[in-house]
Protein backbone atom coordinates (compact mmCIF):
# COMPACT_ATOMS: atom_id res chain seq x y z
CA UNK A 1 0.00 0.00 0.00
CA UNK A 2 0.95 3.25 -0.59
CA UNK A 3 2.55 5.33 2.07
CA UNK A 4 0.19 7.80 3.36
CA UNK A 5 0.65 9.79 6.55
CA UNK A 6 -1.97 12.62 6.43
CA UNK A 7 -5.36 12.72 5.40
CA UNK A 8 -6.93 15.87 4.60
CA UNK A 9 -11.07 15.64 5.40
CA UNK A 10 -12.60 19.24 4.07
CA UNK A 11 -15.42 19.30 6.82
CA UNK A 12 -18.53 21.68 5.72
CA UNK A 13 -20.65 19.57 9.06
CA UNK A 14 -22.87 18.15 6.71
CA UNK A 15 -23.71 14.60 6.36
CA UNK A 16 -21.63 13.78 3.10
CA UNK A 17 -18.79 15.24 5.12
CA UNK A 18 -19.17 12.80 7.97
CA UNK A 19 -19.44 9.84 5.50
CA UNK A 20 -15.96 11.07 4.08
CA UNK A 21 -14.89 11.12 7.72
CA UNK A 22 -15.54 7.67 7.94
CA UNK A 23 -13.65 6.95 5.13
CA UNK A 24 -10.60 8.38 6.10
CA UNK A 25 -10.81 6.72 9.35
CA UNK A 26 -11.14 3.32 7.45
CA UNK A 27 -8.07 4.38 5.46
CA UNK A 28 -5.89 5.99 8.31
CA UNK A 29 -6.33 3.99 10.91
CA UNK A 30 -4.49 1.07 9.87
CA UNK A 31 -1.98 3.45 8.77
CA UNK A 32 -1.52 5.55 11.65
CA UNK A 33 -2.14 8.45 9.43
CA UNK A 34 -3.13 11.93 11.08
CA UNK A 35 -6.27 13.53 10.72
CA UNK A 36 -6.62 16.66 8.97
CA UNK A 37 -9.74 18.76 9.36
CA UNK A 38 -10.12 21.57 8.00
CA UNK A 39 -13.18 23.81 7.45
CA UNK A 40 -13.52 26.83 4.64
CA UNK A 41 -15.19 29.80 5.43
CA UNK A 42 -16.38 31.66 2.50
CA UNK A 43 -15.24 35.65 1.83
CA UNK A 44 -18.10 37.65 2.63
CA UNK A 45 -19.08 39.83 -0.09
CA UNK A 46 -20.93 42.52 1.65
CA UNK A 47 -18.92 45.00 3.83
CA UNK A 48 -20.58 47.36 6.69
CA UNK A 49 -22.53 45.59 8.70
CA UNK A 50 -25.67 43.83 9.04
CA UNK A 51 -28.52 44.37 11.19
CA UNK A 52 -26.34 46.53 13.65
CA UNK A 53 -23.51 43.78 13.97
CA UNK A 54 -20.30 44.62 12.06
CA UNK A 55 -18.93 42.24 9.68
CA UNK A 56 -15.73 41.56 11.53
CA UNK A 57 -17.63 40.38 14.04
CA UNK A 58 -19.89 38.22 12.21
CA UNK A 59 -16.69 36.65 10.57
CA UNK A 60 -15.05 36.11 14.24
CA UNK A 61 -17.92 34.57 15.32
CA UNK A 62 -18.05 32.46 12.50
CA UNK A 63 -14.53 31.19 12.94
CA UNK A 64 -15.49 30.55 16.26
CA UNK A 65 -18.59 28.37 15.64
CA UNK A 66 -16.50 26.28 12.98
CA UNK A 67 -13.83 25.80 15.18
CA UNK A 68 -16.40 24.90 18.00
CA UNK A 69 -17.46 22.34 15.51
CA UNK A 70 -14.37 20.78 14.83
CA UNK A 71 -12.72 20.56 18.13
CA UNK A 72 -15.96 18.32 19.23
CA UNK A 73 -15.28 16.31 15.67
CA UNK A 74 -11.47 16.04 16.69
CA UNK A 75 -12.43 15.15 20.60
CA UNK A 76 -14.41 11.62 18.89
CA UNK A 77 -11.75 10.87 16.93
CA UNK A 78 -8.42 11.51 19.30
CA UNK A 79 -10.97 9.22 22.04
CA UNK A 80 -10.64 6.55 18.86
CA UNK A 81 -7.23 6.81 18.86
CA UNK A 82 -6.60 9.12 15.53
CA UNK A 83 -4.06 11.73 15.46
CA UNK A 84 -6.11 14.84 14.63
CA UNK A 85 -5.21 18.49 13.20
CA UNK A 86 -8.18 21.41 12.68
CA UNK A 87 -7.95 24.40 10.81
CA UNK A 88 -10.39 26.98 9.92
CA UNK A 89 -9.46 29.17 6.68
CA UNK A 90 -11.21 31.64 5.12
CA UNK A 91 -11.22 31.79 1.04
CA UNK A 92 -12.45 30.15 -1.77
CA UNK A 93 -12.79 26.37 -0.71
CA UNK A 94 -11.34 24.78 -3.86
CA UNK A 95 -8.13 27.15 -3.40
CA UNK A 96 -8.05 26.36 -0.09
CA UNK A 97 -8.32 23.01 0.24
CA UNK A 98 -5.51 22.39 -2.55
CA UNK A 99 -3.22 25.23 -0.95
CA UNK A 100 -3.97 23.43 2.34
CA UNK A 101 -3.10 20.37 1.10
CA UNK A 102 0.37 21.43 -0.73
CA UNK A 103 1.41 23.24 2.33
CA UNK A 104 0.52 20.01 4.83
CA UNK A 105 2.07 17.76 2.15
CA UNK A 106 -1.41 15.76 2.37
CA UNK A 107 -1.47 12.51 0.87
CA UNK A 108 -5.01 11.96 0.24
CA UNK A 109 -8.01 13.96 0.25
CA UNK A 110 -10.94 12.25 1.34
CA UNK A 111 -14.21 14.61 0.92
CA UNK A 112 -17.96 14.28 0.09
CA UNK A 113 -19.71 14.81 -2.57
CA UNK A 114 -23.21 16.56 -2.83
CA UNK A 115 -24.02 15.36 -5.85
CA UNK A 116 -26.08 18.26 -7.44
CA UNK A 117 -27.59 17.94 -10.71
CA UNK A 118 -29.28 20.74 -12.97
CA UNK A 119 -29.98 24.35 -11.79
CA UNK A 120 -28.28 23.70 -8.71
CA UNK A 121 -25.20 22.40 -10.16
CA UNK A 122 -24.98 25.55 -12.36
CA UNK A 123 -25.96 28.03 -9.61
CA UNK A 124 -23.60 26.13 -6.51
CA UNK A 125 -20.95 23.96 -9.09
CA UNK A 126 -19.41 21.17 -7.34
CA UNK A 127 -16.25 22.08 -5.03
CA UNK A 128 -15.43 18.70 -5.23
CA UNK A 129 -14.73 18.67 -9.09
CA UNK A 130 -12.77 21.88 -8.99
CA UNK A 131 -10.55 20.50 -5.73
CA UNK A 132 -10.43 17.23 -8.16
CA UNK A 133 -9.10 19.35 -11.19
CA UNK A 134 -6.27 21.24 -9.66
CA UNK A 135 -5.54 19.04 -6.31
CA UNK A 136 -1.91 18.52 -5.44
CA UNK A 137 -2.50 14.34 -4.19
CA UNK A 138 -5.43 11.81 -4.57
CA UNK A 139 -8.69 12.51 -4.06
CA UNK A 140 -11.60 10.01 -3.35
CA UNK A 141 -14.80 11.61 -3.71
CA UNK A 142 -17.56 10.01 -1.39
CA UNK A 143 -21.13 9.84 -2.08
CA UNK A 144 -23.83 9.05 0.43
CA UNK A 145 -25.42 5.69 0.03
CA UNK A 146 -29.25 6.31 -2.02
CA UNK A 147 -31.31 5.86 1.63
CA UNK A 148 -29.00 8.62 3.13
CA UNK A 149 -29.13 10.74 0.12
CA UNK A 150 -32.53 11.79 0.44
CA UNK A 151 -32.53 12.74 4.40
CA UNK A 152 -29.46 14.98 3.86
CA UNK A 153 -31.24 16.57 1.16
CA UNK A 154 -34.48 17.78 3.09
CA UNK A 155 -32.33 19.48 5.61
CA UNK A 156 -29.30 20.94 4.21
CA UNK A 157 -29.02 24.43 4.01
CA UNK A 158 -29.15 26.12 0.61
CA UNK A 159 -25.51 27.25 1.37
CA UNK A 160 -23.81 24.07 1.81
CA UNK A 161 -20.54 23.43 0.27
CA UNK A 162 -19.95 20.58 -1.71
């Protein structure tokens, strides 16, 4: 097998990201490979502020809340025995992910896949293909299985990243 060491697990808390996360466990832990989460905030467009709260606070609370998120996703894992790294970035996901991944010298990206179809792959596009296009290692692009598929899709948010 090859030699992999770090696994890099783009983590937008939705359910294809989990099922990635499960993945990468199946592939690291044999391995001893460490963890990498990382979750991408997207650039806000809009400067000022909105409804009376600056933006720079919105974005630090943001950061916050995703790192929240992670640390409790890291806690499971380091209880499983993984070694675990977190990061929260803000930028364009794609570009971060890959420049993450160059920097870390990742081996593998493991990451979900929302599978979006139609208008809503033309208005959202698929992070996962543009990651796939320019990515610096391996990537294996996880789907849910069909009876999960539909249950994620009722309740994801219309901003989810791919």
């Amino acid at each position: 097998m090859l030699p992999i060491q770090h696994i890099l697990v783009p983590h937008d808390f939705s359910k294809h990201a989990e099922q990635a996360l499960e993945y990468a466990k199946e592939i690291g832990g044999p391995l001893k490979a460490t963890i990498h989460l990382l979750h991408v905030l997207e650039p806000l467009t809009t400067y000022g502020s909105w409804e009376g709260v600056p933006m720079t606070d919105l974005v630090g609370r943001a950061f916050e809340q995703a790192e929240e998120k992670l640390q409790k996703v890291s806690a499971d894992l380091i209880n499983e025995g993984y070694e675990v790294r977190i990061k929260v970035m803000e930028g364009h996901p794609d570009l971060a992910i890959n420049g993450y991944a160059e920097q870390y010298k990742i081996d593998i990206i493991t990451m979900g896949t929302h599978g979006r179809r139609g208008l809503e792959y033309l208005l959202f596009g698929s992070t996962t293909e543009k990651v796939l296009r320019t990515a610096p290692c391996s990537i294996l692009a996880v789907r849910l299985p069909k009876e999960a598929q539909s249950s994620a899709s009722k309740g994801a948010p219309a901003f989810a990243q791919n």
